[in-house]
Protein backbone atom coordinates (compact mmCIF):
# COMPACT_ATOMS: atom_id res chain seq x y z
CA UNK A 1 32.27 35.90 -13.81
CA UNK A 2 29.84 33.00 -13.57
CA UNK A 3 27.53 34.26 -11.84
CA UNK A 4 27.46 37.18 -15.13
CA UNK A 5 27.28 34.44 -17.06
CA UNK A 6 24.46 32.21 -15.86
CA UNK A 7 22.21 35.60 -15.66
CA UNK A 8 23.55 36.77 -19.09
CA UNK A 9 22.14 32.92 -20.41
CA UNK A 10 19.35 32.96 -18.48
CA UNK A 11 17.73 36.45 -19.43
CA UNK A 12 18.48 36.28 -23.04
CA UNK A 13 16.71 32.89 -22.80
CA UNK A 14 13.54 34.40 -21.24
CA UNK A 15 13.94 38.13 -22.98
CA UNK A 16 13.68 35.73 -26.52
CA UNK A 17 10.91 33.51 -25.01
CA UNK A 18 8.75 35.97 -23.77
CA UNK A 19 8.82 38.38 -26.86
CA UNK A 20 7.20 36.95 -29.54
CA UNK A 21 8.27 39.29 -32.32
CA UNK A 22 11.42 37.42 -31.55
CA UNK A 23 9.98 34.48 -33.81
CA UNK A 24 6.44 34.80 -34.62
CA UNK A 25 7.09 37.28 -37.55
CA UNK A 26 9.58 34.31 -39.34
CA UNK A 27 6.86 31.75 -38.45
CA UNK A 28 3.92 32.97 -39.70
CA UNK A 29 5.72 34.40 -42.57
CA UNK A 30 7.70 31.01 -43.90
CA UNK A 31 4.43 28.96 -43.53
CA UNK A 32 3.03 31.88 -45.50
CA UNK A 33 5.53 31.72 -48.29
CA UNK A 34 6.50 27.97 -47.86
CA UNK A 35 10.28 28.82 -47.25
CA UNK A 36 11.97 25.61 -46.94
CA UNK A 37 13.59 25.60 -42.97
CA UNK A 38 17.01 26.07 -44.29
CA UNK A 39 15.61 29.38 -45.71
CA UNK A 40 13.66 30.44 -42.80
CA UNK A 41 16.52 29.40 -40.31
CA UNK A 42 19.12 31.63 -42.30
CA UNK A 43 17.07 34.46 -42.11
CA UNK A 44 16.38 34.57 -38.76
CA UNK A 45 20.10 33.86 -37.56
CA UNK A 46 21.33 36.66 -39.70
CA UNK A 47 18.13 38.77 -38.18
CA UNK A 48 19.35 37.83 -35.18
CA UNK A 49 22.75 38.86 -35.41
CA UNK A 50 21.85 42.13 -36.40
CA UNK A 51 19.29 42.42 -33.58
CA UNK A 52 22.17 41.64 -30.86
CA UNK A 53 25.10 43.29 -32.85
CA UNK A 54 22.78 46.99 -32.78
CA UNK A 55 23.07 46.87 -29.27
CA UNK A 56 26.91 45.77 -28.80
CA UNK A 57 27.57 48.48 -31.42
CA UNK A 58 25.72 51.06 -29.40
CA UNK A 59 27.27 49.76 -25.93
CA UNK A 60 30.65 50.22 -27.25
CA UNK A 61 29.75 54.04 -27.91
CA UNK A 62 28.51 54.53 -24.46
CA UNK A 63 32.13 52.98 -23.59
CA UNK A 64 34.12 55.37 -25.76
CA UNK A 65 31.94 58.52 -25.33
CA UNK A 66 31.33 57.97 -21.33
CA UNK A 67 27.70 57.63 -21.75
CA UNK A 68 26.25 56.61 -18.16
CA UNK A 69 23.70 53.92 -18.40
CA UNK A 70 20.47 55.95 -18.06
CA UNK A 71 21.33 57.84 -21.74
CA UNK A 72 21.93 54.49 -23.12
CA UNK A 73 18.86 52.88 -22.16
CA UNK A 74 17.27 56.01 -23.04
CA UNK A 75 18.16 55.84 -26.70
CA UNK A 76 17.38 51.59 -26.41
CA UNK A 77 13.59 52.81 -25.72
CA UNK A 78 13.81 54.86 -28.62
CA UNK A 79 14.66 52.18 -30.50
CA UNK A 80 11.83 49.79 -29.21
CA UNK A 81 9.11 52.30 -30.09
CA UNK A 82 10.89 52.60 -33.91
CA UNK A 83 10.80 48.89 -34.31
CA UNK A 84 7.38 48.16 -32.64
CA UNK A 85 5.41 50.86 -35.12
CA UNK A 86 7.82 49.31 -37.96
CA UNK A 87 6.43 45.85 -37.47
CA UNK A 88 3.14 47.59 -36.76
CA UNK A 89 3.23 49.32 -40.56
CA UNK A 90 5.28 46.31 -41.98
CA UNK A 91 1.99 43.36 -40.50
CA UNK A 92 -0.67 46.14 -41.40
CA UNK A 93 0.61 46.34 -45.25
CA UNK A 94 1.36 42.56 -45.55
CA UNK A 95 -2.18 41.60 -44.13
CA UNK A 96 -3.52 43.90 -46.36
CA UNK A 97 -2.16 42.51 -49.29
CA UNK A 98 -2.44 39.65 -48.35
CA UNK A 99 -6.68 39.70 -48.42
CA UNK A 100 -6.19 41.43 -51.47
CA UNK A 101 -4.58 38.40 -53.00
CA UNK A 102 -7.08 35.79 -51.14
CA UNK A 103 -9.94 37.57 -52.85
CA UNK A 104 -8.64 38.37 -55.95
CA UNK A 105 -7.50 34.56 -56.02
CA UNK A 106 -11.11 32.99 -55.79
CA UNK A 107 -11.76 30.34 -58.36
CA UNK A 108 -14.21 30.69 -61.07
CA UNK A 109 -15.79 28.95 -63.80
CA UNK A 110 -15.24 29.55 -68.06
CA UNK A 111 -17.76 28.35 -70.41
CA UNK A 112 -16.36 27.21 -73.59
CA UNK A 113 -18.66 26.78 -76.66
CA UNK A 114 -17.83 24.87 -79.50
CA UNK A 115 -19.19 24.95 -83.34
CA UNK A 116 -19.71 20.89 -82.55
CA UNK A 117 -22.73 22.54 -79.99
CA UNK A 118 -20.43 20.89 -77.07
CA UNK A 119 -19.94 23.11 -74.08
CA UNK A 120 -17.21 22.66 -71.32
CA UNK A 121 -16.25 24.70 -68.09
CA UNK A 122 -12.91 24.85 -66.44
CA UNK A 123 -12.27 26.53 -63.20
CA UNK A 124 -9.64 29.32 -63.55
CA UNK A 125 -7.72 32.30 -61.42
CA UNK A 126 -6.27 35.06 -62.49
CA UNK A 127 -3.59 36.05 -59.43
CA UNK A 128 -1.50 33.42 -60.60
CA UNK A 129 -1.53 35.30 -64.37
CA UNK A 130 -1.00 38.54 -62.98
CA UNK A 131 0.41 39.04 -59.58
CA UNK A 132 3.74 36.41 -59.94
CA UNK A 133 5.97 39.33 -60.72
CA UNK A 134 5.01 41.41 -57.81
CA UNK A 135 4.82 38.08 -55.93
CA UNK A 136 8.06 37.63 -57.00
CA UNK A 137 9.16 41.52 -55.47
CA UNK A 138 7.82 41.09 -52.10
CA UNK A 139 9.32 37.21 -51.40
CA UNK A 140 12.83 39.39 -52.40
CA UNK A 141 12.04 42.30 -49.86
CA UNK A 142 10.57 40.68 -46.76
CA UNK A 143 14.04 39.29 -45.76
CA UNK A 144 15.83 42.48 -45.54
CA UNK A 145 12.14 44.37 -43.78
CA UNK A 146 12.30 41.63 -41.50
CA UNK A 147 16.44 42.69 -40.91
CA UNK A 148 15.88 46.31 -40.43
CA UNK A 149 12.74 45.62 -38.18
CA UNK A 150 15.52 43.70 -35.77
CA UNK A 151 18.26 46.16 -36.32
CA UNK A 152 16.32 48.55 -35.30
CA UNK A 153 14.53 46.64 -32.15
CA UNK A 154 16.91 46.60 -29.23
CA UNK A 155 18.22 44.01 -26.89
CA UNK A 156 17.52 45.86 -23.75
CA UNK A 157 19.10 43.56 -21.29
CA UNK A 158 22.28 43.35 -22.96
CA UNK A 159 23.05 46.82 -22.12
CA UNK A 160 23.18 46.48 -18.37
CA UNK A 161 25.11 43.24 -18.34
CA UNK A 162 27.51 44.63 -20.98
CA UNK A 163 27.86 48.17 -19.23
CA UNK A 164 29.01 46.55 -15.77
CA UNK A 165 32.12 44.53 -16.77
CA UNK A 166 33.01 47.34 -18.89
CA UNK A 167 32.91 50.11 -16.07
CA UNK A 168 35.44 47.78 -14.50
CA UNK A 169 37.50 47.15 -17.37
CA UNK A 170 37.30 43.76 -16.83
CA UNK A 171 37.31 42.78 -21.18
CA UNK A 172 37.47 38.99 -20.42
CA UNK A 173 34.29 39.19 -18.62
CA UNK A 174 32.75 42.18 -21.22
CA UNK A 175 33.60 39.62 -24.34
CA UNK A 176 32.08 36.49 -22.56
CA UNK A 177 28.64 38.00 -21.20
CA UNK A 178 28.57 39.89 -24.97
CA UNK A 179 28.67 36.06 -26.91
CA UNK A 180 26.84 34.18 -24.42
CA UNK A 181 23.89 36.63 -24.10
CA UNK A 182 24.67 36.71 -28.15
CA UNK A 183 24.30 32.96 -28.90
CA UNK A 184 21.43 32.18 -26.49
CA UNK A 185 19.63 35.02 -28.05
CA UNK A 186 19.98 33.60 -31.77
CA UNK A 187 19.90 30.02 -30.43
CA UNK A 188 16.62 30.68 -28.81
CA UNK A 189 15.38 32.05 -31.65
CA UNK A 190 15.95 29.27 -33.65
CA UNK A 191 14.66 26.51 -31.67
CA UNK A 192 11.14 28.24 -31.42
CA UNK A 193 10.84 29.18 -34.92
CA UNK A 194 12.04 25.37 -35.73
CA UNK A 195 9.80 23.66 -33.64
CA UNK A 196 6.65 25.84 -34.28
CA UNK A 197 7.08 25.07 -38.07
CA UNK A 198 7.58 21.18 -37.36
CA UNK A 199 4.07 21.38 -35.17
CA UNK A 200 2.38 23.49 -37.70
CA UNK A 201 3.20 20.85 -40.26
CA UNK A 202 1.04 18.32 -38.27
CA UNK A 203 -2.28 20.91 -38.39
CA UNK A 204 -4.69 20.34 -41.43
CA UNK A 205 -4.34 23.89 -42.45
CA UNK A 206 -5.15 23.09 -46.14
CA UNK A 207 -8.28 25.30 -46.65
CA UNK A 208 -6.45 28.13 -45.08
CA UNK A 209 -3.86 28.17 -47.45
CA UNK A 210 -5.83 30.94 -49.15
CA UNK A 211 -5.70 33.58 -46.49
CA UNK A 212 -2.50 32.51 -45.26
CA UNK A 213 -0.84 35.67 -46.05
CA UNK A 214 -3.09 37.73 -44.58
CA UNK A 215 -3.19 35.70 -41.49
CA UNK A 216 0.88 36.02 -41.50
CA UNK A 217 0.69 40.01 -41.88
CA UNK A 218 -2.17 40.56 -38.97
CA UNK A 219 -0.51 38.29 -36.75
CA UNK A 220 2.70 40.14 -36.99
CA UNK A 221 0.62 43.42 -36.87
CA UNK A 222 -0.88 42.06 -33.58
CA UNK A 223 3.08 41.26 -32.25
CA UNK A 224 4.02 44.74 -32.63
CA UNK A 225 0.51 46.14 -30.50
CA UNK A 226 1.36 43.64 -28.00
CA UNK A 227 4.92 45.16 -27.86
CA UNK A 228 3.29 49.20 -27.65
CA UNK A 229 0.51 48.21 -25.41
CA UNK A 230 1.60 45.21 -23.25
CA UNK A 231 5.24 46.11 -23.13
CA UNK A 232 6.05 42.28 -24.55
């Protein structure tokens, strides 16, 4: 039982670290909208949860319908693919947008005459006139993309060290590799997207502010090729 343990800790801990749409998506997407880290760290624990509950839920039905471990990791691949073009489609639109709004949001000058002959200029932008209610749309939706992205991406891992205490009945051992796999998944998680948001607070990244939602969407477009093409 320890020795299920330590390897259930230990690969969730590198399976998190070494897959980047694990965090990068809530990174580049808080400094994006300026979520305050309460915000961000809610959204990625319950985005965690659902991304290690998808894969208990689908264990257990290997369990009750006999599946042998093959199917299961079968359908887990599935799964992968499913998630990896979602966050492909999900970074494409979102960068898209995002240049939209950094061009469209370019500062320009008014000339105001008066009957006095006097003549002033103000600098003005219209995005912030115009775009605030679908603004307002998208900062509502991204949360729940970002959950069905992660319900849908599997925890690959789990199902192996879940599948072997169960094929010996032993349920003490199932629940315990299940929760610690569970909460060094999420825990992982957290500390990365925590940390990476304290360091980016330190980098004068003022005068990209503009294009910082387009930077957000193509650098979670570029986390879901990496996951297609490099197998991250």
């Amino acid at each position: 039982m320890s020795v299920l343990i330590f390897s259930a800790a230990t690969i969730a801990f590198f399976h998190t670290l070494f897959g980047p749409d694990h965090y990068l998506p809530f990174i580049v997407i808080a400094k994006a909208k300026k979520w305050p880290m309460f915000r961000t760290l809610s959204i990625t624990t319950l985005c965690g949860i659902g991304h290690v509950l998808s894969s208990i839920i689908l264990g257990t039905i290997g369990i009750l319908f006999g599946l042998a471990l093959n199917h299961l990791q079968i359908i887990e691949s599935l799964r992968g693919d499913i998630a990896a073009y979602l966050l492909i489609a999900f970074g494409l639109v979102y960068g898209v947008w995002g240049l939209r709004r950094a061009f469209k949001n370019q500062s320009h000058t008014h000339l105001h005459f008066h009957k006095d002959g006097s003549v002033h200029a103000h600098p003005h932008q219209h995005t912030d006139e115009h775009a605030h209610v679908h603004s307002s749309d998208l900062k509502s939706l991204t949360p729940w993309i970002l959950f069905l992205i992660f319900v849908f991406g599997p925890c690959e891992p789990l199902i192996p060290l879940f599948m072997y205490p169960a094929a010996r009945s032993q349920w003490v051992e199932l629940i315990a590799v299940t929760s610690v796999f569970s909460i060094v998944t999420i825990a992982t998680m957290l500390i990365v997207v925590g940390l990476s948001l304290r360091g980016l607070e330190l980098l004068p990244l003022q005068k990209f502010e503009r294009y910082m939602h387009a930077l957000a969407g193509f650098t979670i477009l570029l986390s879901g090729l990496a996951i297609v093409f490099l197998g991250l």
